[in-house]
C-alpha atoms as a PDB file:
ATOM      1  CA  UNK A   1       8.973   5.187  10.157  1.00  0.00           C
ATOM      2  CA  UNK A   2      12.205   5.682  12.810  1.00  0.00           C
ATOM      3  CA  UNK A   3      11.673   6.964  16.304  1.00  0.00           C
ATOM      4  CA  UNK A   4      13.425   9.383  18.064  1.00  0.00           C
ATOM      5  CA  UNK A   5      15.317   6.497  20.391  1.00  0.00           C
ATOM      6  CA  UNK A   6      15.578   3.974  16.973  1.00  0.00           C
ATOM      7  CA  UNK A   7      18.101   7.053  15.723  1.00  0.00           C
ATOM      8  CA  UNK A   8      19.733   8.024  18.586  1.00  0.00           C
ATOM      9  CA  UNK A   9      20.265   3.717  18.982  1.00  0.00           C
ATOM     10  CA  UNK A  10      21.864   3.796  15.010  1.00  0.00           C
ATOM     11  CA  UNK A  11      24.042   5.874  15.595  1.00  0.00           C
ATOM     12  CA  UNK A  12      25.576   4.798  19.116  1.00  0.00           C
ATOM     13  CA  UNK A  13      25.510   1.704  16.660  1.00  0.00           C
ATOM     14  CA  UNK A  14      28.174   3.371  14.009  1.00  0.00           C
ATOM     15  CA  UNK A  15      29.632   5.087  16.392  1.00  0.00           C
ATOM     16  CA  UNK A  16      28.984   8.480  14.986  1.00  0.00           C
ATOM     17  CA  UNK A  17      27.781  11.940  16.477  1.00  0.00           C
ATOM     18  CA  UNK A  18      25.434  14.033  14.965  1.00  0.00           C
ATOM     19  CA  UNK A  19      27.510  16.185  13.127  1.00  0.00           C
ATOM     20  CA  UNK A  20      28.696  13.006  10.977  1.00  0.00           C
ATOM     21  CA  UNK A  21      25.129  11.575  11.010  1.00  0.00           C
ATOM     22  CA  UNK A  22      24.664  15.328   9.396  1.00  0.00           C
ATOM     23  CA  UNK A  23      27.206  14.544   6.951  1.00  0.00           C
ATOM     24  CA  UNK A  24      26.318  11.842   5.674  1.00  0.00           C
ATOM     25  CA  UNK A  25      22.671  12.464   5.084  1.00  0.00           C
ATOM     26  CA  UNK A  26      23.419  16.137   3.779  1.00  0.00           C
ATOM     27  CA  UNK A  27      21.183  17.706   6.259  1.00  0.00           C
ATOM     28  CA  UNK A  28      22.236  20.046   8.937  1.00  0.00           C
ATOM     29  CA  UNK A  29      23.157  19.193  12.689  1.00  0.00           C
ATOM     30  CA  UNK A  30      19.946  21.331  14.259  1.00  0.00           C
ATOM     31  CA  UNK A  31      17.723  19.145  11.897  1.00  0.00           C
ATOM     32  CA  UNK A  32      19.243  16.014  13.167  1.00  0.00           C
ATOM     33  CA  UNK A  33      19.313  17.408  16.734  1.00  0.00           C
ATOM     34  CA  UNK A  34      15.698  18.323  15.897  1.00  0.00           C
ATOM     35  CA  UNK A  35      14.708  14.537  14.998  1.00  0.00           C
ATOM     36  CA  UNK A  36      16.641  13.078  18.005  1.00  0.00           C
ATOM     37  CA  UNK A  37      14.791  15.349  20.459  1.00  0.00           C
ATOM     38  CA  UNK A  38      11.431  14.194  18.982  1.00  0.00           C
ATOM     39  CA  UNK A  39       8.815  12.022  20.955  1.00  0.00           C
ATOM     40  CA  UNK A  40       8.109   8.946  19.345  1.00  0.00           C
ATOM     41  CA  UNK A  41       7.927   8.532  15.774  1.00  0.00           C
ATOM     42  CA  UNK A  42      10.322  11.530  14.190  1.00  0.00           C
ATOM     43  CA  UNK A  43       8.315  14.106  11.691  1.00  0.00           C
ATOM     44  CA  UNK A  44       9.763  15.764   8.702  1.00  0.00           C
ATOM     45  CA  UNK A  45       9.873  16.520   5.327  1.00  0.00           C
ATOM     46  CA  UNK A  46       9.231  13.412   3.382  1.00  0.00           C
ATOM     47  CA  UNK A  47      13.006  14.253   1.491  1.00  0.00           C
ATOM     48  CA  UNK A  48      14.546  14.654   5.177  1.00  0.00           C
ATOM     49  CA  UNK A  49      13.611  12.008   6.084  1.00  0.00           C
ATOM     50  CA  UNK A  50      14.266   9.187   2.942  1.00  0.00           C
ATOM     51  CA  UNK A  51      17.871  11.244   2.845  1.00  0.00           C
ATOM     52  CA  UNK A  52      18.480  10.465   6.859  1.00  0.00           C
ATOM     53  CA  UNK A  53      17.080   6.542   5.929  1.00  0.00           C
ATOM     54  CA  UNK A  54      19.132   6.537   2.900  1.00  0.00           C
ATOM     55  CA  UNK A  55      22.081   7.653   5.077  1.00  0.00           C
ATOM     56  CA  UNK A  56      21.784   5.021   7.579  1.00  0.00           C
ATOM     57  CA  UNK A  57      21.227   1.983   5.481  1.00  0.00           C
ATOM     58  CA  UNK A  58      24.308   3.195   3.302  1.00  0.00           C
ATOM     59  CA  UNK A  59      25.800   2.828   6.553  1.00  0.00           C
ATOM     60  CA  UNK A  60      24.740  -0.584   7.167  1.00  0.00           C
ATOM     61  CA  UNK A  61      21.667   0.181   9.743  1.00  0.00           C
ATOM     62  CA  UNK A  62      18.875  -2.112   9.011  1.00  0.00           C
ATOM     63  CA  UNK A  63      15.256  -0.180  10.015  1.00  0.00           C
ATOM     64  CA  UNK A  64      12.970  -3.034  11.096  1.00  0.00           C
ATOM     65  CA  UNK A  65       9.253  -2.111  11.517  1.00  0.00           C
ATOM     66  CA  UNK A  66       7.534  -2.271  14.891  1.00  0.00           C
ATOM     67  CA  UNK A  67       6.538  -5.752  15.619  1.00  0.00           C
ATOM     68  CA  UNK A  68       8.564  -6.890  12.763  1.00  0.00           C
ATOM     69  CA  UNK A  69      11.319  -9.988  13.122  1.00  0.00           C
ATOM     70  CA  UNK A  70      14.665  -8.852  10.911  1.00  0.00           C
ATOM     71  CA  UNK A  71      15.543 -12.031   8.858  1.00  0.00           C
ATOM     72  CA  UNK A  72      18.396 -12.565  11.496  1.00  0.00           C
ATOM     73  CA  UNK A  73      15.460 -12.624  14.530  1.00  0.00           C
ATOM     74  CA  UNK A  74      16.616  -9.229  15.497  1.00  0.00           C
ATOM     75  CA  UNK A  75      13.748  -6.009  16.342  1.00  0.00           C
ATOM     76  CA  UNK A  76      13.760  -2.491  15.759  1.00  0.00           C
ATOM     77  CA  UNK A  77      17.196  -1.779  14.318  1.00  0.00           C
ATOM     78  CA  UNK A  78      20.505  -3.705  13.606  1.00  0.00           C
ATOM     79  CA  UNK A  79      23.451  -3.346  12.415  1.00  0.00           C
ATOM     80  CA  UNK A  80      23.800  -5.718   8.614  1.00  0.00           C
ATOM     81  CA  UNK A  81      26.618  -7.652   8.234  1.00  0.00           C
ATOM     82  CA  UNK A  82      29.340  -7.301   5.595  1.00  0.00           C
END
């Protein structure tokens, strides 16, 4: 699961706007605007979602689960190294 704030967060990460974010997940900006104007956890299509996921962690965005330590101590969302 990714919340609204957890996307809006990767991307100021990459330093992308939503049209590239849109790009590189093959969906289209008003979906992404869509999931970055939802309240809490975002809600979608299960493919929407794994290809916006998939698109991040290509990127190098790590999702970490709520309450979860990343294996570098980090929460929520960081950017991997390499």
């Amino acid at each position: 699961m990714i919340t609204a704030a957890q996307l809006r967060a990767a991307r100021a990460l990459l330093g992308i706007d939503q049209r590239r974010l849109a790009e590189l997940s093959g969906l289209s900006v008003p979906t992404i605007q869509r999931m970055e104007a939802s309240e809490g956890v975002i809600r979608g299509n299960v493919d929407s979602l794994m290809k916006l996921v998939g698109a991040l962690d290509a990127a190098g965005i790590e999702l970490i689960p709520e309450g979860a330590l990343s294996s570098q101590g980090g929460r929520g969302i960081r950017l991997k190294a390499g």
